[in-house]
C-alpha atoms as a PDB file:
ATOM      1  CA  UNK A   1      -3.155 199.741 234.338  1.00  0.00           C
ATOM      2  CA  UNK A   2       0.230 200.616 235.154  1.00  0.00           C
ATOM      3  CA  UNK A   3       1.514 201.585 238.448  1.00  0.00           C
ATOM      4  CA  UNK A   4       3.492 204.495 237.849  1.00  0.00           C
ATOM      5  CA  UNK A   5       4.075 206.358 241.040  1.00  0.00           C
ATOM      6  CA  UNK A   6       7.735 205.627 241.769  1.00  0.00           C
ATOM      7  CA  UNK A   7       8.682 205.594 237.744  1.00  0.00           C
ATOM      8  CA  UNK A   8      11.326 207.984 237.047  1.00  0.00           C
ATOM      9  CA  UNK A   9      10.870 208.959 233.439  1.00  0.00           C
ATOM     10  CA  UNK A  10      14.117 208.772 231.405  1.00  0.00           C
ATOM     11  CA  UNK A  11      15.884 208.361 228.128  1.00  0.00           C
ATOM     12  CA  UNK A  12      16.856 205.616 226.510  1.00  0.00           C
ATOM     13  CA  UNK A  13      21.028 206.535 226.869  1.00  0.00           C
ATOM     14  CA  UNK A  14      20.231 207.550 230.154  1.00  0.00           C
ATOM     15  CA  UNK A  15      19.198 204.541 232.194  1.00  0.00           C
ATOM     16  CA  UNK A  16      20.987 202.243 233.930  1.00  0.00           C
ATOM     17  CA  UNK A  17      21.879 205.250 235.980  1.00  0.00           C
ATOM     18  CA  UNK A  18      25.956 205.330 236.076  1.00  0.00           C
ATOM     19  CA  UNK A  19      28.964 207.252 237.832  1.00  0.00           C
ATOM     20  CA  UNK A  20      31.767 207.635 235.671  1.00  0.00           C
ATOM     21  CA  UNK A  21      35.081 209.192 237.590  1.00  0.00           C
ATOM     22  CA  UNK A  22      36.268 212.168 236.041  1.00  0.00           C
ATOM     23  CA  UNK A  23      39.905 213.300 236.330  1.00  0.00           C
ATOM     24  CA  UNK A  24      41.016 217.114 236.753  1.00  0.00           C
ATOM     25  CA  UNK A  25      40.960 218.816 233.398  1.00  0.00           C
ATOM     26  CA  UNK A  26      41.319 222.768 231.780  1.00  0.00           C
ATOM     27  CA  UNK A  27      38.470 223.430 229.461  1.00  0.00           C
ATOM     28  CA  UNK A  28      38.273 226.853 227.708  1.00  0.00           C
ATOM     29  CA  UNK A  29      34.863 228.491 228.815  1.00  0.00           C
ATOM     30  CA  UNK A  30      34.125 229.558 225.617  1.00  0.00           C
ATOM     31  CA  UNK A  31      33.706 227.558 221.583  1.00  0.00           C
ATOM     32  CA  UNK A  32      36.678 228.738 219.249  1.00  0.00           C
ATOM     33  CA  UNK A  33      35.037 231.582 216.794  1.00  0.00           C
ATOM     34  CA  UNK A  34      34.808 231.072 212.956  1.00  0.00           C
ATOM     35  CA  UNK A  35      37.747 234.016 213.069  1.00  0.00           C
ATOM     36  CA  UNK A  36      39.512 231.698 215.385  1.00  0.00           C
ATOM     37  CA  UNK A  37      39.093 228.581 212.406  1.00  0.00           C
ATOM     38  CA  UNK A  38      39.528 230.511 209.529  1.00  0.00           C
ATOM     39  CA  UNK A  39      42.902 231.644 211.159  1.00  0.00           C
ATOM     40  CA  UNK A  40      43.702 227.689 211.896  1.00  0.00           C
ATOM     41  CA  UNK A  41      42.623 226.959 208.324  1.00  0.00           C
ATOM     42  CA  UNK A  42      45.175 229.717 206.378  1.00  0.00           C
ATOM     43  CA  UNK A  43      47.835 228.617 209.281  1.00  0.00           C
ATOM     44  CA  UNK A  44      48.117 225.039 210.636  1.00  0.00           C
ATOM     45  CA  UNK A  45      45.332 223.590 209.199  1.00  0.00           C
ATOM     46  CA  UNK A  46      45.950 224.549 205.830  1.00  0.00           C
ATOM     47  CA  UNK A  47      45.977 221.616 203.353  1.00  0.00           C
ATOM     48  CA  UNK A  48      44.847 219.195 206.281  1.00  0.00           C
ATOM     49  CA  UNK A  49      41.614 220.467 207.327  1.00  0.00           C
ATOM     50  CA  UNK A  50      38.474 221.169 204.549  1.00  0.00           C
ATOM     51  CA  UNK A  51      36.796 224.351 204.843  1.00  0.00           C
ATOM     52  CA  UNK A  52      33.662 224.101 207.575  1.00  0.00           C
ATOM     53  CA  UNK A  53      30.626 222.724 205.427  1.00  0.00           C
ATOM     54  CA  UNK A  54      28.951 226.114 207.454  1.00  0.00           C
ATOM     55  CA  UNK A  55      30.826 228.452 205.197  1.00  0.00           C
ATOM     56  CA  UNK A  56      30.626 229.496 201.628  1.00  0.00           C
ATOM     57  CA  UNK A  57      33.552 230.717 199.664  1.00  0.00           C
ATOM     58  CA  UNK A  58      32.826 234.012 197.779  1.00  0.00           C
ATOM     59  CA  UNK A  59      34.984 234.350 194.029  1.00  0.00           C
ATOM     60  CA  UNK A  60      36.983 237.083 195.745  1.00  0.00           C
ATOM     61  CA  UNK A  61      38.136 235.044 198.301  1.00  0.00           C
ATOM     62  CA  UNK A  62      35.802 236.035 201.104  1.00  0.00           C
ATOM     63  CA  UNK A  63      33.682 233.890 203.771  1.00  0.00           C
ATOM     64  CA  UNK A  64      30.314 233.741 204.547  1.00  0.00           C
ATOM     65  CA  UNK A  65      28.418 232.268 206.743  1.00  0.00           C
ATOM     66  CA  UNK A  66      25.544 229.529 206.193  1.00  0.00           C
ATOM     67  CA  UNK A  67      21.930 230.513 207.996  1.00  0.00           C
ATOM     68  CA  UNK A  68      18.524 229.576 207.760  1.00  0.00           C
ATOM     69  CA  UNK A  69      18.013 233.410 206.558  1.00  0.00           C
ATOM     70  CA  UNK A  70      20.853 233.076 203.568  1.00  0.00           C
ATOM     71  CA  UNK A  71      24.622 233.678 204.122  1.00  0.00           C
ATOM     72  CA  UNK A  72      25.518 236.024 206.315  1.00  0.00           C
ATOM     73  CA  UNK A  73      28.736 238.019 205.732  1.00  0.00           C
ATOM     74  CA  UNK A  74      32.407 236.976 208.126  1.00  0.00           C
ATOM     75  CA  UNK A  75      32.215 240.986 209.056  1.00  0.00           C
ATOM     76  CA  UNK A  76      29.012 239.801 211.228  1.00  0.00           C
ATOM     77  CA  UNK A  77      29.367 236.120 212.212  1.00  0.00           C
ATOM     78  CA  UNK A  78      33.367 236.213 212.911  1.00  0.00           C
ATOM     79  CA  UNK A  79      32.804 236.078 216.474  1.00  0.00           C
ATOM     80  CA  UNK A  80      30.287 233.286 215.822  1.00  0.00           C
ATOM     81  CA  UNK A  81      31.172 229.535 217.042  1.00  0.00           C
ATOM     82  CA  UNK A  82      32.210 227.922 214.131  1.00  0.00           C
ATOM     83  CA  UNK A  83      30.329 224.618 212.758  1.00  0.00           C
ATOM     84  CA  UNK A  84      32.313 222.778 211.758  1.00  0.00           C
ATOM     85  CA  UNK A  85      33.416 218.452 211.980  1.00  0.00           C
ATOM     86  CA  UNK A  86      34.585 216.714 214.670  1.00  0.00           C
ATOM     87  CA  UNK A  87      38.106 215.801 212.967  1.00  0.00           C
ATOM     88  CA  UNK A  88      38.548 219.718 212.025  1.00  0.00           C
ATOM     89  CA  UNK A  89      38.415 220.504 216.008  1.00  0.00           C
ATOM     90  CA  UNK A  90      40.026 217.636 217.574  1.00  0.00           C
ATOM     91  CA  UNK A  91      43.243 218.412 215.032  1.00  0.00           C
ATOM     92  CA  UNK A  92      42.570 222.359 215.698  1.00  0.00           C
ATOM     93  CA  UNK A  93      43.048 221.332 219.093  1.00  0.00           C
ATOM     94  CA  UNK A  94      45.551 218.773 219.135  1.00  0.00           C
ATOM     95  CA  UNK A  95      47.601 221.704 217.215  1.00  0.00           C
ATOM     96  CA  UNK A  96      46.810 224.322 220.233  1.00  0.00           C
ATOM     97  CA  UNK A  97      47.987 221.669 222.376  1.00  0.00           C
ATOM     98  CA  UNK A  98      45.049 220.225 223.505  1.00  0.00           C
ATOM     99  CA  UNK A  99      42.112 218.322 222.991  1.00  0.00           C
ATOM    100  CA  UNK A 100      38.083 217.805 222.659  1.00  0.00           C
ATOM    101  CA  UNK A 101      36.703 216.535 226.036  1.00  0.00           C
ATOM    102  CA  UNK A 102      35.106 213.462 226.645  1.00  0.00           C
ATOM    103  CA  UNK A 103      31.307 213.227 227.043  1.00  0.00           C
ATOM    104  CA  UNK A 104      31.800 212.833 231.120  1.00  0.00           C
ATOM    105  CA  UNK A 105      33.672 215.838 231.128  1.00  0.00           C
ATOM    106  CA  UNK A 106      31.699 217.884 228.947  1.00  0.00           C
ATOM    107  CA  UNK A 107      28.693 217.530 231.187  1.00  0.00           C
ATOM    108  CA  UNK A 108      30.621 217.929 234.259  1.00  0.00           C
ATOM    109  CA  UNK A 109      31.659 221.113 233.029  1.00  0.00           C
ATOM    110  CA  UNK A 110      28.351 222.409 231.330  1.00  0.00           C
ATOM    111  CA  UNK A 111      26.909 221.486 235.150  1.00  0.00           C
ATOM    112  CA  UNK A 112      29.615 222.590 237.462  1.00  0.00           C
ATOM    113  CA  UNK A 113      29.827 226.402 235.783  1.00  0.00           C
ATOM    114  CA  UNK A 114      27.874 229.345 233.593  1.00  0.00           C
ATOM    115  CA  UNK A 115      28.247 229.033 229.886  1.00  0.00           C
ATOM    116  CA  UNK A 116      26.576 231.179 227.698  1.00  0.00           C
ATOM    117  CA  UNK A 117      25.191 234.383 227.937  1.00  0.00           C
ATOM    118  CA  UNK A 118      21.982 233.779 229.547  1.00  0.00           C
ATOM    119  CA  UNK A 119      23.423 233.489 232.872  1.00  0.00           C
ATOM    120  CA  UNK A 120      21.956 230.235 233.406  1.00  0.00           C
ATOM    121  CA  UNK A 121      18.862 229.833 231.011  1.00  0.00           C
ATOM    122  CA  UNK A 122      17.205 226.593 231.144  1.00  0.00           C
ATOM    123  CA  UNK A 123      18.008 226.597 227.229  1.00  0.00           C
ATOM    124  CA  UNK A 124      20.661 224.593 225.333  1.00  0.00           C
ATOM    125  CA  UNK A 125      22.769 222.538 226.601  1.00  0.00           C
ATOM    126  CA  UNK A 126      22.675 224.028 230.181  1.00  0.00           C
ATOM    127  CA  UNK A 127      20.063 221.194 231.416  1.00  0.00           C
ATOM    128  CA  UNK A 128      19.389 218.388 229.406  1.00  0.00           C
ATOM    129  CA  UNK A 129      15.560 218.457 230.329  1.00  0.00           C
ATOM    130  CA  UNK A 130      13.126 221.175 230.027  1.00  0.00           C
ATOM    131  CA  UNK A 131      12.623 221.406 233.329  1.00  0.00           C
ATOM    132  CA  UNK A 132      12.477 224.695 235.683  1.00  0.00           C
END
């Protein structure tokens, strides 16, 4: 039998436990919209970035948006964060003069303040466990 009183259950990424030193960094509080992107794409982005694999190009020119329930029209997901690569948003923010945060940061940031609508809903990405 296994003694298991002073185990502390955990992930396979998550143990050795580690501090990592985060510098002082601006984040937006909120993901760029697929209005946002598809304003990149016809501007900046045009020719350099692919259209998000999430979206489907109607013959008249129009977007829609990919869902489990069928594609849903731009009029209704434009506000939407967009799904899109990794490349698309680190050059969509390298061109707004920025860029993606690193992992540490990320978490420090998802930790540190209230993102989301929920107002703190242990849901997501807020806490990385399902715990109350």
């Amino acid at each position: 039998m296994y003694d298991v009183r002073d185990h502390v259950f955990g992930w396979d990424n998550e143990s050795p436990a580690r501090t990592v030193y985060v510098q002082q960094f601006k984040a937006e509080w909120r993901p760029v919209t697929n209005r946002e992107f598809e304003i990149f794409l016809e501007g900046d982005g045009q020719g350099i970035v692919d259209m998000p694999r999430s979206w489907i190009q109607e013959s008249d020119g129009e977007y829609k948006v990919r869902t489990m329930y069928g594609p849903v029209p731009f009029s209704v997901a434009e506000a939407w964060p967009v799904l899109t690569s990794y490349n698309a948003l680190a050059y969509y923010a390298k061109c707004k003069g920025g860029r993606l945060p690193t992992e540490p940061e990320l978490r420090l940031f998802l930790d540190m303040y209230e993102v989301g609508y929920e107002g703190g809903a242990n849901v997501g990405f807020r806490n990385w466990h399902p715990i109350p």
